[in-house]
N, C-alpha and C. Protein backbone atom coordinates (compact mmCIF):
# COMPACT_ATOMS: atom_id res chain seq x y z
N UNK A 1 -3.87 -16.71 -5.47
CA UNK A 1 -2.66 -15.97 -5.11
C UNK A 1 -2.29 -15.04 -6.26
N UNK A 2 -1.80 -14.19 -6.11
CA UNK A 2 -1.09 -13.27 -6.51
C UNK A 2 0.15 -13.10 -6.89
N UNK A 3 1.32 -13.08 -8.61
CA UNK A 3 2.62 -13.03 -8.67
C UNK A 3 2.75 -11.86 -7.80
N UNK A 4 4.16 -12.06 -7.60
CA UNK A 4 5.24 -10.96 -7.51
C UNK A 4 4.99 -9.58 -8.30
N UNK A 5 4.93 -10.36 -9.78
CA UNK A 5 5.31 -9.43 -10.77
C UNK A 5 3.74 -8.45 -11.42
N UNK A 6 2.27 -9.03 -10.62
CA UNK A 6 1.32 -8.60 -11.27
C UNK A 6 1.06 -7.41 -9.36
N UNK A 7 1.52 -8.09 -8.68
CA UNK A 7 1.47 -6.91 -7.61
C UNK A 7 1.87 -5.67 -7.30
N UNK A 8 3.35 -5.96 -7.84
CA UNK A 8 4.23 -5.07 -7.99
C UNK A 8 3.96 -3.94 -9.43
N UNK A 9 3.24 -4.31 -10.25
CA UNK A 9 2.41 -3.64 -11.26
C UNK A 9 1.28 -2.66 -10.89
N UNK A 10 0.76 -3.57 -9.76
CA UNK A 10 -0.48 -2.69 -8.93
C UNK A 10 0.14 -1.72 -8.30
N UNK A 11 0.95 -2.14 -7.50
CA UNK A 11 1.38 -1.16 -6.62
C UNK A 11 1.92 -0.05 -7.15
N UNK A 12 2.54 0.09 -8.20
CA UNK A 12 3.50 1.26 -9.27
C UNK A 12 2.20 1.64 -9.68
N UNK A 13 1.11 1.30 -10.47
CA UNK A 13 -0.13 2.19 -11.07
C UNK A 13 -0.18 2.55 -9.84
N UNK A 14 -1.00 2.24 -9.04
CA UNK A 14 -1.45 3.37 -7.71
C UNK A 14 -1.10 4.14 -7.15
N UNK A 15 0.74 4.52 -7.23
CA UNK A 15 1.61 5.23 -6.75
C UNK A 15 1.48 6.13 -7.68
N UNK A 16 1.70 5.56 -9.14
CA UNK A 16 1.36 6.78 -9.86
C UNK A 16 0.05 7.38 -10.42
N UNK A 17 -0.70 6.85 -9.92
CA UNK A 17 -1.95 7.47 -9.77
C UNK A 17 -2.32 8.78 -8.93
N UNK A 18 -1.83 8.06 -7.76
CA UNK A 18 -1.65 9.54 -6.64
C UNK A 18 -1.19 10.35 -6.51
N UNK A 19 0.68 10.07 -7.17
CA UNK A 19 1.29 11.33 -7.51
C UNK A 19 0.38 12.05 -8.81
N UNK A 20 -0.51 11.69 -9.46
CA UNK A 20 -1.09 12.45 -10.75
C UNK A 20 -1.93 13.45 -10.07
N UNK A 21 -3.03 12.60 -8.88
CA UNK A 21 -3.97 13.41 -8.08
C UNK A 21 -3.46 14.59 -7.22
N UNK A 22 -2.25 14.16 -7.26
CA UNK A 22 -1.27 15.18 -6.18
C UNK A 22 -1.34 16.36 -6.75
N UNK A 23 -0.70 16.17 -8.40
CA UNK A 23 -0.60 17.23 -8.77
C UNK A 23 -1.83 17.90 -9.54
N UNK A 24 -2.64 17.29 -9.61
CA UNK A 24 -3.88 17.97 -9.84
C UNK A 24 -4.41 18.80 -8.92
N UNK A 25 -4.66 17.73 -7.50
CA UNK A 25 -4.85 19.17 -6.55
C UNK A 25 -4.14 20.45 -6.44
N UNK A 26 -2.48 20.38 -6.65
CA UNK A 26 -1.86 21.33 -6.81
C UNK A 26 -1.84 22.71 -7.45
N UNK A 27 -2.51 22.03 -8.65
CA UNK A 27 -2.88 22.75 -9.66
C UNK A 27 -4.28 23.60 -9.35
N UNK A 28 -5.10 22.40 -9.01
CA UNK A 28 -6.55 23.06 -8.37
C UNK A 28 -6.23 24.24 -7.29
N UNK A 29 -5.77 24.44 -6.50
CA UNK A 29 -5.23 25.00 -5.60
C UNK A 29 -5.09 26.69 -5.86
N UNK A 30 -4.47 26.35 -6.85
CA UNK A 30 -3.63 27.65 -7.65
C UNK A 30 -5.03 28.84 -8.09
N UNK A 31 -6.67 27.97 -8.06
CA UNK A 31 -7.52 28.77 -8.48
C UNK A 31 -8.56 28.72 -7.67
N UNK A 32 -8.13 27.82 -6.40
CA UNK A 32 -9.20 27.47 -5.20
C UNK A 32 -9.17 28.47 -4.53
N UNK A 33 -9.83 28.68 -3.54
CA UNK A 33 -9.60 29.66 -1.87
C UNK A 33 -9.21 28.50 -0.96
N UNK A 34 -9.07 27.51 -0.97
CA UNK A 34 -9.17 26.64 0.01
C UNK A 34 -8.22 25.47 -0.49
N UNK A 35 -7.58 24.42 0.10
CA UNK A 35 -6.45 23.62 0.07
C UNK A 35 -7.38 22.63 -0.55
N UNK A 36 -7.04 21.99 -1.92
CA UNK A 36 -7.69 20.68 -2.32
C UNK A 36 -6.80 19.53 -2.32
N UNK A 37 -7.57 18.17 -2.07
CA UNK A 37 -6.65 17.24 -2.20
C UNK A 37 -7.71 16.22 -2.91
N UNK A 38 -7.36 16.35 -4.35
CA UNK A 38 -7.78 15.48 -5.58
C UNK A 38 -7.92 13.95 -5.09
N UNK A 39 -8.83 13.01 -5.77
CA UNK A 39 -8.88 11.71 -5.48
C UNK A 39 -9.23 11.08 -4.08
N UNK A 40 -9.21 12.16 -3.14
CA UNK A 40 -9.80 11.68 -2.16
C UNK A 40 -10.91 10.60 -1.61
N UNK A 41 -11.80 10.93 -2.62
CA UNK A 41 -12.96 10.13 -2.69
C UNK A 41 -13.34 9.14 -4.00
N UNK A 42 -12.29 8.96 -4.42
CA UNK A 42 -12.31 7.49 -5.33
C UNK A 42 -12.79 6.51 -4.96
N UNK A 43 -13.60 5.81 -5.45
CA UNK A 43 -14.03 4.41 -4.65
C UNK A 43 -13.83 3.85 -5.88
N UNK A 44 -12.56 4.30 -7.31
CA UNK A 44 -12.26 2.88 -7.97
C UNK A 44 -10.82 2.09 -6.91
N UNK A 45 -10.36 3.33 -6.43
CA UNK A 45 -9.04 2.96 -5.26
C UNK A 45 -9.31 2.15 -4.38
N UNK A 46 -10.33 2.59 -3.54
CA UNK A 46 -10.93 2.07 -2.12
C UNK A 46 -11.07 0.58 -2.29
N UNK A 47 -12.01 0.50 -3.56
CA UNK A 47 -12.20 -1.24 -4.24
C UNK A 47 -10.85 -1.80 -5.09
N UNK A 48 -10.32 -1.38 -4.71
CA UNK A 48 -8.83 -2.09 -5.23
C UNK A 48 -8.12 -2.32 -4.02
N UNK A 49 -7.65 -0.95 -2.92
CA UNK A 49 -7.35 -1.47 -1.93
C UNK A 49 -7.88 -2.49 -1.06
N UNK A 50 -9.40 -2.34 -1.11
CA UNK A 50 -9.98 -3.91 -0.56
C UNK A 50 -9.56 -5.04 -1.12
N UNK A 51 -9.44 -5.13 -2.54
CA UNK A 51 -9.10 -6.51 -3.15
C UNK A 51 -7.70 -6.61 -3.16
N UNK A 52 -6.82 -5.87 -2.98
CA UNK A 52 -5.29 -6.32 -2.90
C UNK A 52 -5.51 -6.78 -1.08
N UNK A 53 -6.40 -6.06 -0.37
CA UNK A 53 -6.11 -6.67 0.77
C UNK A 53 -6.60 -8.19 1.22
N UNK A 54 -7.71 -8.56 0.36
CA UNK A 54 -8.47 -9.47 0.61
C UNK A 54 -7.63 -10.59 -0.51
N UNK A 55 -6.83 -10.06 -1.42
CA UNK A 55 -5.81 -11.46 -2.33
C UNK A 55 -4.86 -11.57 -1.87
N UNK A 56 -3.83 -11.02 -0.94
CA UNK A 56 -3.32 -11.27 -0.15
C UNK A 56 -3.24 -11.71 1.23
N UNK A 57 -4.12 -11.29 1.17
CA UNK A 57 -4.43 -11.76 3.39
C UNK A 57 -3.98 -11.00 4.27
N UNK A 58 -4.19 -9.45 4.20
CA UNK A 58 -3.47 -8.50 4.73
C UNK A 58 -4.20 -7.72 5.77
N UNK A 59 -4.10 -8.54 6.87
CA UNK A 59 -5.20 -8.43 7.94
C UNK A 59 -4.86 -7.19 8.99
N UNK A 60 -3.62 -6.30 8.64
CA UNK A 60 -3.00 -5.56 9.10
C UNK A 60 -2.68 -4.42 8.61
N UNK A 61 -3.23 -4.01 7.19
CA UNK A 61 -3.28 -2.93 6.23
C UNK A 61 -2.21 -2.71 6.15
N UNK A 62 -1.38 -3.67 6.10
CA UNK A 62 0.39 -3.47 5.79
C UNK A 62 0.56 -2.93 4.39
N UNK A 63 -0.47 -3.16 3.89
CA UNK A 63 0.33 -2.19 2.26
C UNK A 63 -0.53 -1.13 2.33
N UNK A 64 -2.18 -0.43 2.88
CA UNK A 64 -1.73 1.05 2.97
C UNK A 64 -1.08 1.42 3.83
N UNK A 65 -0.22 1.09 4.78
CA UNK A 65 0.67 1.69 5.80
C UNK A 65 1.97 1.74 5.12
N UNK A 66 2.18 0.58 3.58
CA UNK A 66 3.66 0.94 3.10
C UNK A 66 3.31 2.26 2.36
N UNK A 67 2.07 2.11 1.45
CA UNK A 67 1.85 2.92 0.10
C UNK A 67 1.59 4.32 0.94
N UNK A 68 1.34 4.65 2.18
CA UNK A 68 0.71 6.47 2.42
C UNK A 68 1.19 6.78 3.35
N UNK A 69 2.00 5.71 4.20
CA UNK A 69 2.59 6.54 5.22
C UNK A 69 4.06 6.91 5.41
N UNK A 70 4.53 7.89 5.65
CA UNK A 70 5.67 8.83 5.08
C UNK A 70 6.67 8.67 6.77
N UNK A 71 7.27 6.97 6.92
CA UNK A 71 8.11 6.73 7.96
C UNK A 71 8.98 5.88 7.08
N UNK A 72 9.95 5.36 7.90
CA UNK A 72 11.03 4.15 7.43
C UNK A 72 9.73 3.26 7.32
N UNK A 73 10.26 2.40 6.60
CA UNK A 73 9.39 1.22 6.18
C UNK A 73 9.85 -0.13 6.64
N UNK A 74 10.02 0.04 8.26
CA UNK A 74 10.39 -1.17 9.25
C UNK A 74 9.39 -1.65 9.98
N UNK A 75 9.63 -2.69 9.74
CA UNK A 75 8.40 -3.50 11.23
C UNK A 75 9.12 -4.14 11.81
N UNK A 76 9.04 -4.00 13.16
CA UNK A 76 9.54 -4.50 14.39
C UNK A 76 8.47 -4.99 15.53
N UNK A 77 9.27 -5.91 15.90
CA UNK A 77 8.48 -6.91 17.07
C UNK A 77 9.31 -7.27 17.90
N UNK A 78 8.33 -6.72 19.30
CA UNK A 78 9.36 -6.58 20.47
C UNK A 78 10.56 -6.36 20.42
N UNK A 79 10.54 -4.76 19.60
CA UNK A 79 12.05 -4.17 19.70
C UNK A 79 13.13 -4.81 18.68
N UNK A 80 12.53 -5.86 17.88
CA UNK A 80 13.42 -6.43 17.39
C UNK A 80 12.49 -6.03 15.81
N UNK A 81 13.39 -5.74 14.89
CA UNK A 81 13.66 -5.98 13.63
C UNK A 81 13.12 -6.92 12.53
N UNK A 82 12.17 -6.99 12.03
CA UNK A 82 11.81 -8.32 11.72
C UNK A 82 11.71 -8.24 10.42
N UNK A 83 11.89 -6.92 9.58
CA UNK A 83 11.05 -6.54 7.94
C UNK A 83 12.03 -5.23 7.56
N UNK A 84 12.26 -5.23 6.74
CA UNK A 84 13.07 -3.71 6.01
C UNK A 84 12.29 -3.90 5.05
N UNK A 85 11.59 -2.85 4.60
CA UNK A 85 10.53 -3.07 3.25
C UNK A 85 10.65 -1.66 2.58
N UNK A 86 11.91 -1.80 2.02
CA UNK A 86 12.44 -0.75 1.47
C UNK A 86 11.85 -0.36 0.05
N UNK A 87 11.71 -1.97 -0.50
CA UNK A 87 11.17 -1.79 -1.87
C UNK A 87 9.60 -2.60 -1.93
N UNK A 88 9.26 -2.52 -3.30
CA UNK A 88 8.02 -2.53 -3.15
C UNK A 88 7.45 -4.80 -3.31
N UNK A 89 9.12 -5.34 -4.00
CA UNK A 89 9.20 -6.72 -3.68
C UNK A 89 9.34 -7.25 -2.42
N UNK A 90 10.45 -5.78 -1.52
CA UNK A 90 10.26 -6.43 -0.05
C UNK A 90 8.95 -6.91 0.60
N UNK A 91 8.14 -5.61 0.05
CA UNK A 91 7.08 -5.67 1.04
C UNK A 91 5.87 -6.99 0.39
N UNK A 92 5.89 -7.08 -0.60
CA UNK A 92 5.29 -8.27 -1.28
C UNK A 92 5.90 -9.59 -0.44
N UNK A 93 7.20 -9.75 -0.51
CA UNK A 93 7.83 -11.12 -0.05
C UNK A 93 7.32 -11.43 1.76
N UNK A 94 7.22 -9.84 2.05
CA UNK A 94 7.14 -9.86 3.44
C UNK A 94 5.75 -10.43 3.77
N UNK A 95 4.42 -9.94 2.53
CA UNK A 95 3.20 -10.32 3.20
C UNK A 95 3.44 -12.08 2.97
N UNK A 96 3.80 -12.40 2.02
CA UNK A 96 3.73 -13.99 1.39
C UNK A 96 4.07 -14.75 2.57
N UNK A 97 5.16 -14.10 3.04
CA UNK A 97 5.69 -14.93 4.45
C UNK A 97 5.03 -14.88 5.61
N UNK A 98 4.08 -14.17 5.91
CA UNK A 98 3.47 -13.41 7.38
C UNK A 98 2.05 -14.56 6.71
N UNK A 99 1.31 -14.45 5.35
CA UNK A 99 0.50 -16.00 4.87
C UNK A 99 0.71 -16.70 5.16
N UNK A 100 1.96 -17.25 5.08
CA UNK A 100 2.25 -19.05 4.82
C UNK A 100 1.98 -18.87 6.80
N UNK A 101 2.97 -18.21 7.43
CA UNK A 101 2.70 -18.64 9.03
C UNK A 101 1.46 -18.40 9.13
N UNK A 102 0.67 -17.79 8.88
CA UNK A 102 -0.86 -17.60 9.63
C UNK A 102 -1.71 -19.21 9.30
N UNK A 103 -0.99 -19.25 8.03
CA UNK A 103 -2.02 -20.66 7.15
C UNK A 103 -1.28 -22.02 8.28
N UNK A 104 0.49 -21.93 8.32
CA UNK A 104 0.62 -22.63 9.28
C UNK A 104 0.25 -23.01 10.67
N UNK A 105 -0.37 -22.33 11.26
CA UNK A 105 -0.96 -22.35 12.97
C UNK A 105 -2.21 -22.52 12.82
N UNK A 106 -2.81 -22.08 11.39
CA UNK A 106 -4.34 -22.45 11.41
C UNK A 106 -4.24 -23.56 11.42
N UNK A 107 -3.00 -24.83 10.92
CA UNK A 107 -3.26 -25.78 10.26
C UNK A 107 -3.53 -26.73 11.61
């Protein structure tokens, strides 16, 4: 398992990792003909996002859907409300809990 506090470490490097690539492409841009988007093809990322998904148990790519996708950060089930994952502990506390039930019904 995974702290709180060593996830939440991951998750802040990788955020700011991307905003760095962001602005690199930005920059690239400025001397391109064509729209770049830096880091695209990292595979030190790709193998990190596999292993945060595979140390957590995140059978639902719930953290690249928190970390890249640009909506409210709610999950709902059947219309109902179930997650506000506003911050980046929500969304940690949220997978820990969505574990323990999966480990529970396996049991």
């Amino acid at each position: 398992m995974i702290s709180k506090e060593i996830f939440c470490n991951i998750i802040s490097l990788i955020q700011e990792q991307d905003k760095i690539n962001s602005e690199v492409g930005e920059a690239l841009e400025k001397v391109c003909d064509s729209w770049v988007m830096f880091g695209l093809k990292d595979n030190y990322k790709k193998a990190l996002d596999l292993l945060l998904k595979e140390i957590i148990d995140d059978d639902f790519g719930t953290i690249s859907w928190w970390l890249y996708e640009n909506v409210d950060k709610k999950i709902f089930e059947k219309e109902k409300l179930i997650a506000d994952l506003k911050t980046v502990e929500d969304l940690y506390d949220f997978l820990i809990k969505q574990r323990r039930i999966k480990c529970k019904k396996q049991e």
